[in-house]
N, C-alpha and C. Protein backbone atom coordinates (compact mmCIF):
# COMPACT_ATOMS: atom_id res chain seq x y z
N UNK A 1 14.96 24.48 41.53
CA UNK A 1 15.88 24.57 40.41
C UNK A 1 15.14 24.87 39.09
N UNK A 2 13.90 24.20 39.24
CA UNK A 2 13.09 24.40 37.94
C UNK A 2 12.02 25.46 37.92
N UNK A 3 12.47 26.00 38.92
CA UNK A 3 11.20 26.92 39.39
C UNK A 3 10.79 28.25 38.29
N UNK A 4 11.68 28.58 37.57
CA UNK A 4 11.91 29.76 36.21
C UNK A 4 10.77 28.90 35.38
N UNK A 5 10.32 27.99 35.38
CA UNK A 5 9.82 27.75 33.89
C UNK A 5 8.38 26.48 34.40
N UNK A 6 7.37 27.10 33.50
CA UNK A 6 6.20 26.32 33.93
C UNK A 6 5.96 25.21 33.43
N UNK A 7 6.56 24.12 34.16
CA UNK A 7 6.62 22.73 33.72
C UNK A 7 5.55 22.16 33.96
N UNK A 8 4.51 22.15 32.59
CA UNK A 8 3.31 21.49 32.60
C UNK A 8 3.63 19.92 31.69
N UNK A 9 2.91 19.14 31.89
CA UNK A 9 3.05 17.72 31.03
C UNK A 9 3.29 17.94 29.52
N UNK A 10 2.86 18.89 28.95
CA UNK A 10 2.97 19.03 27.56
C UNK A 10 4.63 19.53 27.08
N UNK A 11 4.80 20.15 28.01
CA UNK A 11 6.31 21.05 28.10
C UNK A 11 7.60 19.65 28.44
N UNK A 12 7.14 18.97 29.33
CA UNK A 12 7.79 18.02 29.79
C UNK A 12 8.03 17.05 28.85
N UNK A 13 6.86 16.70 28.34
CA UNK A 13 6.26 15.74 27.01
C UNK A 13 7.54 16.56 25.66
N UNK A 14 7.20 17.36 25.51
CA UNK A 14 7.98 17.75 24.35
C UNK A 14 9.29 17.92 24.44
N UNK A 15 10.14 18.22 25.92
CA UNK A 15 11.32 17.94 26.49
C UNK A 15 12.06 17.22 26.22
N UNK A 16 11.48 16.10 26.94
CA UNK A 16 11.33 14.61 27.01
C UNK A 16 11.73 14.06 25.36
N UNK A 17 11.21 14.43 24.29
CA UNK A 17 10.90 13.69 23.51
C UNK A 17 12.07 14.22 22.29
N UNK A 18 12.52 15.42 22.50
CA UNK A 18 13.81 16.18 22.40
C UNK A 18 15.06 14.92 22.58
N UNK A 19 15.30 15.40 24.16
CA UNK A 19 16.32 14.60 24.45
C UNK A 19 16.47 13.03 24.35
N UNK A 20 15.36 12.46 23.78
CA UNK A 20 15.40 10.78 22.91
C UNK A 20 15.66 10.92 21.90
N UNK A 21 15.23 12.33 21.10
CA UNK A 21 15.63 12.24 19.30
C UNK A 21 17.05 12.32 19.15
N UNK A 22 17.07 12.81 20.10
CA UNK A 22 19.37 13.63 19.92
C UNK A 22 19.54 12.02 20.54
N UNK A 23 19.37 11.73 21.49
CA UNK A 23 19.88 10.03 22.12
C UNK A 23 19.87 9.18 20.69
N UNK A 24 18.10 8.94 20.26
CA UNK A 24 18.70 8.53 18.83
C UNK A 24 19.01 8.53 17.82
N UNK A 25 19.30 9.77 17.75
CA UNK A 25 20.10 10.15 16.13
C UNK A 25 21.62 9.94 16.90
N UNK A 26 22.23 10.05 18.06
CA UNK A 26 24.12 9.54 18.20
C UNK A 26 23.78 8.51 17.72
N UNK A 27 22.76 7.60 18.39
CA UNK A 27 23.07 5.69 18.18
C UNK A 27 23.04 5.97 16.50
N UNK A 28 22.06 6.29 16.09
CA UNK A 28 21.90 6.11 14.69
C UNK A 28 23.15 6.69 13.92
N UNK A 29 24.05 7.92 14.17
CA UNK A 29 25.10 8.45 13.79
C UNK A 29 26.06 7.55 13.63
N UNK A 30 26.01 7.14 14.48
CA UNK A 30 27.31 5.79 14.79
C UNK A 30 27.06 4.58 14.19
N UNK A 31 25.96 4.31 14.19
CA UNK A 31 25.83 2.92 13.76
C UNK A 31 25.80 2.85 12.05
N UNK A 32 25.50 4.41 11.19
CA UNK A 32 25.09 4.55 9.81
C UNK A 32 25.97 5.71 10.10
N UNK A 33 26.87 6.30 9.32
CA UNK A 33 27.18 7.88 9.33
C UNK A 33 26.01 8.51 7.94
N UNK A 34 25.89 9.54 8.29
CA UNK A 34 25.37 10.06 6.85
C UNK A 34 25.96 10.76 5.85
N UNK A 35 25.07 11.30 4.72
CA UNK A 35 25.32 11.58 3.82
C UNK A 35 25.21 12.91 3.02
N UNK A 36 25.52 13.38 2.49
CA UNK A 36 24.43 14.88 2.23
C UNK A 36 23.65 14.63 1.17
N UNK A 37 22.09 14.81 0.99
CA UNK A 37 20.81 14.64 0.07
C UNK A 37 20.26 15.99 0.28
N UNK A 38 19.89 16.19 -1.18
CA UNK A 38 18.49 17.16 -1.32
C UNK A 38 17.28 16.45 -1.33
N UNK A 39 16.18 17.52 -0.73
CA UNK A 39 15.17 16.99 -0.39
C UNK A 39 14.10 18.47 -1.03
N UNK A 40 13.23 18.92 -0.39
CA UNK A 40 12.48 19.87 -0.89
C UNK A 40 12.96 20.92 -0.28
N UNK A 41 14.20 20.67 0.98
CA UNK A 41 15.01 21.95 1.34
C UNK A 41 15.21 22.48 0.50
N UNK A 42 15.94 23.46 0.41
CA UNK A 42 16.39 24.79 -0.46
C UNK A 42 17.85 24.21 -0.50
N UNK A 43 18.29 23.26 0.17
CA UNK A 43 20.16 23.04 0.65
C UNK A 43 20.55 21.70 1.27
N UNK A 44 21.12 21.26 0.42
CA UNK A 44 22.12 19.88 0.74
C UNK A 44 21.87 19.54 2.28
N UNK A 45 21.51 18.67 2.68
CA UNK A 45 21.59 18.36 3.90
C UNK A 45 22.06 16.88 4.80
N UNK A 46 22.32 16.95 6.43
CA UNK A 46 22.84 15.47 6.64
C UNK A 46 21.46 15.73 7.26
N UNK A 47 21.15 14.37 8.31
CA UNK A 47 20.45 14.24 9.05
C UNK A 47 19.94 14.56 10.19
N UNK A 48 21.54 15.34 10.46
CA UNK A 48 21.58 16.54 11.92
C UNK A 48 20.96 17.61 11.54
N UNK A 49 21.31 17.97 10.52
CA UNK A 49 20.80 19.35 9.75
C UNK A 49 19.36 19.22 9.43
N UNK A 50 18.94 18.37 9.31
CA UNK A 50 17.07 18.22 9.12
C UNK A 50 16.49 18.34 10.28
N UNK A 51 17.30 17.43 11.36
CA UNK A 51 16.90 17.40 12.99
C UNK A 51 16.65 19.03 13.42
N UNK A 52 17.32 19.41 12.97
CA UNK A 52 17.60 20.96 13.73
C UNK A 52 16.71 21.51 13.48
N UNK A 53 16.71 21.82 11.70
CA UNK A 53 16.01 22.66 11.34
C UNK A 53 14.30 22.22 12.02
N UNK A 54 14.07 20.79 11.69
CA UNK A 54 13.06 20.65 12.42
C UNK A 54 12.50 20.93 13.69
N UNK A 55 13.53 21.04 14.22
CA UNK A 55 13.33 21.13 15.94
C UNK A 55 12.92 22.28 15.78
N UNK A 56 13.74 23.50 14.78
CA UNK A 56 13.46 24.86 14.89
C UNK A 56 11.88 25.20 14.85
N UNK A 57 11.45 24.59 13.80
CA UNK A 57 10.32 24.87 12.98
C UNK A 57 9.53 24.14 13.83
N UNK A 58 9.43 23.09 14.70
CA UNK A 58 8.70 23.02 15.36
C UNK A 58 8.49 23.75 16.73
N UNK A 59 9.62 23.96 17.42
CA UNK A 59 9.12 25.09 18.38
C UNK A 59 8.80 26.49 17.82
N UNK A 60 8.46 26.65 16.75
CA UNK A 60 7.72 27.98 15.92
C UNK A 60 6.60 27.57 16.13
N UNK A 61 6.34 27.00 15.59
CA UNK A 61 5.04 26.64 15.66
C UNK A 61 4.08 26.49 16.67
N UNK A 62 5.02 25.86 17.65
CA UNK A 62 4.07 25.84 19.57
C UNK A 62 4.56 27.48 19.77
N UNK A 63 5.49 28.37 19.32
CA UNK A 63 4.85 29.32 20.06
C UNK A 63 3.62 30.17 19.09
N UNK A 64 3.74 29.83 18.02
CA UNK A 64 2.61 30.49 17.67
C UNK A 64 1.51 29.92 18.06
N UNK A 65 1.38 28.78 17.87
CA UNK A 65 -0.01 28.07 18.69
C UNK A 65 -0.09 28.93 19.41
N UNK A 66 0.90 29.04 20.87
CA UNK A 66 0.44 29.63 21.85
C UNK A 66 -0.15 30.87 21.85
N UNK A 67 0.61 31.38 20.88
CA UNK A 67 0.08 33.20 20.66
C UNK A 67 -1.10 33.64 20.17
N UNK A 68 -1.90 32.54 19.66
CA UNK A 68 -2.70 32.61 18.57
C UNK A 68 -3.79 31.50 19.52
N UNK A 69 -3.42 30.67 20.27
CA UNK A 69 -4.53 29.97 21.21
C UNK A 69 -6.10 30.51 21.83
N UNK A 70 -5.55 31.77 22.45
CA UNK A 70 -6.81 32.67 23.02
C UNK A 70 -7.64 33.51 21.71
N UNK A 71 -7.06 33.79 20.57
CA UNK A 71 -7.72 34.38 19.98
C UNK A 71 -8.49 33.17 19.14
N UNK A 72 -7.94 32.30 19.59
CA UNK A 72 -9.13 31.15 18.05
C UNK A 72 -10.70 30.97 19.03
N UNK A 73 -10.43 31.10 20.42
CA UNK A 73 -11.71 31.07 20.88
C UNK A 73 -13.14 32.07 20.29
N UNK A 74 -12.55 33.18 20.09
CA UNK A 74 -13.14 33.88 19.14
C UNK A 74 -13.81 33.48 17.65
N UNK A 75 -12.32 33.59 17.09
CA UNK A 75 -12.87 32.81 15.67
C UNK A 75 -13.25 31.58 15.17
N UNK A 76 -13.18 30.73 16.25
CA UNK A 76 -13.93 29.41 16.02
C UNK A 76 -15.00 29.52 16.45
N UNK A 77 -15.36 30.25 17.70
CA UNK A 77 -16.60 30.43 18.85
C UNK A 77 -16.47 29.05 19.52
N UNK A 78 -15.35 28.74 20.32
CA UNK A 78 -15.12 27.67 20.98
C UNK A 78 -15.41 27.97 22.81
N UNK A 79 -15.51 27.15 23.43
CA UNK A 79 -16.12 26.77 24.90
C UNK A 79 -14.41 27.70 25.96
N UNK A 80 -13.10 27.01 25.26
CA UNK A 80 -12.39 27.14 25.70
C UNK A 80 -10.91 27.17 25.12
N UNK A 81 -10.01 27.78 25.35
CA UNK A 81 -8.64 27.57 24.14
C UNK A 81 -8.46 26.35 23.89
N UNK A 82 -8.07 26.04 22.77
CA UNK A 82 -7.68 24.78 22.33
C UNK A 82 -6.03 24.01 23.05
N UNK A 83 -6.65 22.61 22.90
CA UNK A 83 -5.18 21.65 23.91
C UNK A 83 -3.89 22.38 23.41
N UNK A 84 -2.85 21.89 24.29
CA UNK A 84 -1.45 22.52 23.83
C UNK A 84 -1.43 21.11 23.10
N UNK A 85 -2.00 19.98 23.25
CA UNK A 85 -1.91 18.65 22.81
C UNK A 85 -1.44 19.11 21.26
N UNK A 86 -2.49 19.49 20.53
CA UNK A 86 -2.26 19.83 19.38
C UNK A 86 -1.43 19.91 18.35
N UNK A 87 -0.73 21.55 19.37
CA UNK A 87 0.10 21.68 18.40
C UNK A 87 1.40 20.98 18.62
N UNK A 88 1.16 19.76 19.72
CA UNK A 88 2.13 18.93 20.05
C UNK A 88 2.27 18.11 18.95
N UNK A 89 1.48 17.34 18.41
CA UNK A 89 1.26 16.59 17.43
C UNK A 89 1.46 17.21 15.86
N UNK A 90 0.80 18.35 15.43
CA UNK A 90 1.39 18.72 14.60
C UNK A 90 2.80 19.18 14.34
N UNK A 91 3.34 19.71 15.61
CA UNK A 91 4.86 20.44 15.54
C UNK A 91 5.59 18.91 14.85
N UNK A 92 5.27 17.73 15.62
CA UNK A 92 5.89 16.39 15.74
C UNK A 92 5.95 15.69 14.14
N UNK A 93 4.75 16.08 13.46
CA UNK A 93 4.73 15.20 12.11
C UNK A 93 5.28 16.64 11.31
N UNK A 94 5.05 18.08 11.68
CA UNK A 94 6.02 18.47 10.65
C UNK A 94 7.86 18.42 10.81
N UNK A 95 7.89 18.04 12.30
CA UNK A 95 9.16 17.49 12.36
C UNK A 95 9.31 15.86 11.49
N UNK A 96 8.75 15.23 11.49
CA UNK A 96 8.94 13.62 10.91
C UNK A 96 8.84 14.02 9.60
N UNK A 97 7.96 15.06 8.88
CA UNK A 97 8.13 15.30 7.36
C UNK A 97 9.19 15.94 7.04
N UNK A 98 9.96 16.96 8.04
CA UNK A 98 11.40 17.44 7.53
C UNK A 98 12.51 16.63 7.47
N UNK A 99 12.24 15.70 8.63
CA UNK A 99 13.29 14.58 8.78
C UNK A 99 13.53 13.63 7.12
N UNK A 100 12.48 13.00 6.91
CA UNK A 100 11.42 12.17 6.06
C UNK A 100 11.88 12.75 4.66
N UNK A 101 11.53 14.23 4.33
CA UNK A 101 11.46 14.70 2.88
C UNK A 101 12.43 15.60 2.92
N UNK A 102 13.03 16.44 3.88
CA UNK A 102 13.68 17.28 3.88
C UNK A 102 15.12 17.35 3.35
């Protein structure tokens, strides 16, 4: 069933970690409704609307990682491409700073 798509731990990991943010932003929806705030967005926003955009901007980012992975071996002069770990972690805190400031 899953056979279309190369489900490595990092892919799974970031899946995974998707479908808990939407799980807890309902509980959180429900339990607080929100509000609309400016933040350093460009545009009024609720909390769904930061989620998103974040989500967006973070899978930009893993695919550019990815696109851009084989060539840093070059310009760093590294052994081997760098972890997908990475840009796991960064995609994640510029998601928590859109959430956060956005």
């Amino acid at each position: 069933m899953f056979d279309w798509m190369a489900w490595t731990l990092p892919v799974a990991v970031f899946f995974s970690c998707i479908v808990l943010m939407l799980a807890g932003m309902t509980v959180w929806e429900l339990k607080s409704p929100t509000v609309l705030r400016k933040g350093f967005l460009p545009i009024a926003t609720t909390r769904g609307d930061r989620m998103f955009i974040g989500l967006l901007s973070a899978a930009y980012l893993n695919l550019a990682f990815v696109a851009v992975s084989e060539k840093m071996i070059d310009w760093f002069g590294l052994e081997q491409e760098p972890s997908i770990w990475i840009s796991f972690v960064v995609s994640m805190a510029l998601l928590a700073l859109i959430m956060k400031k956005g």
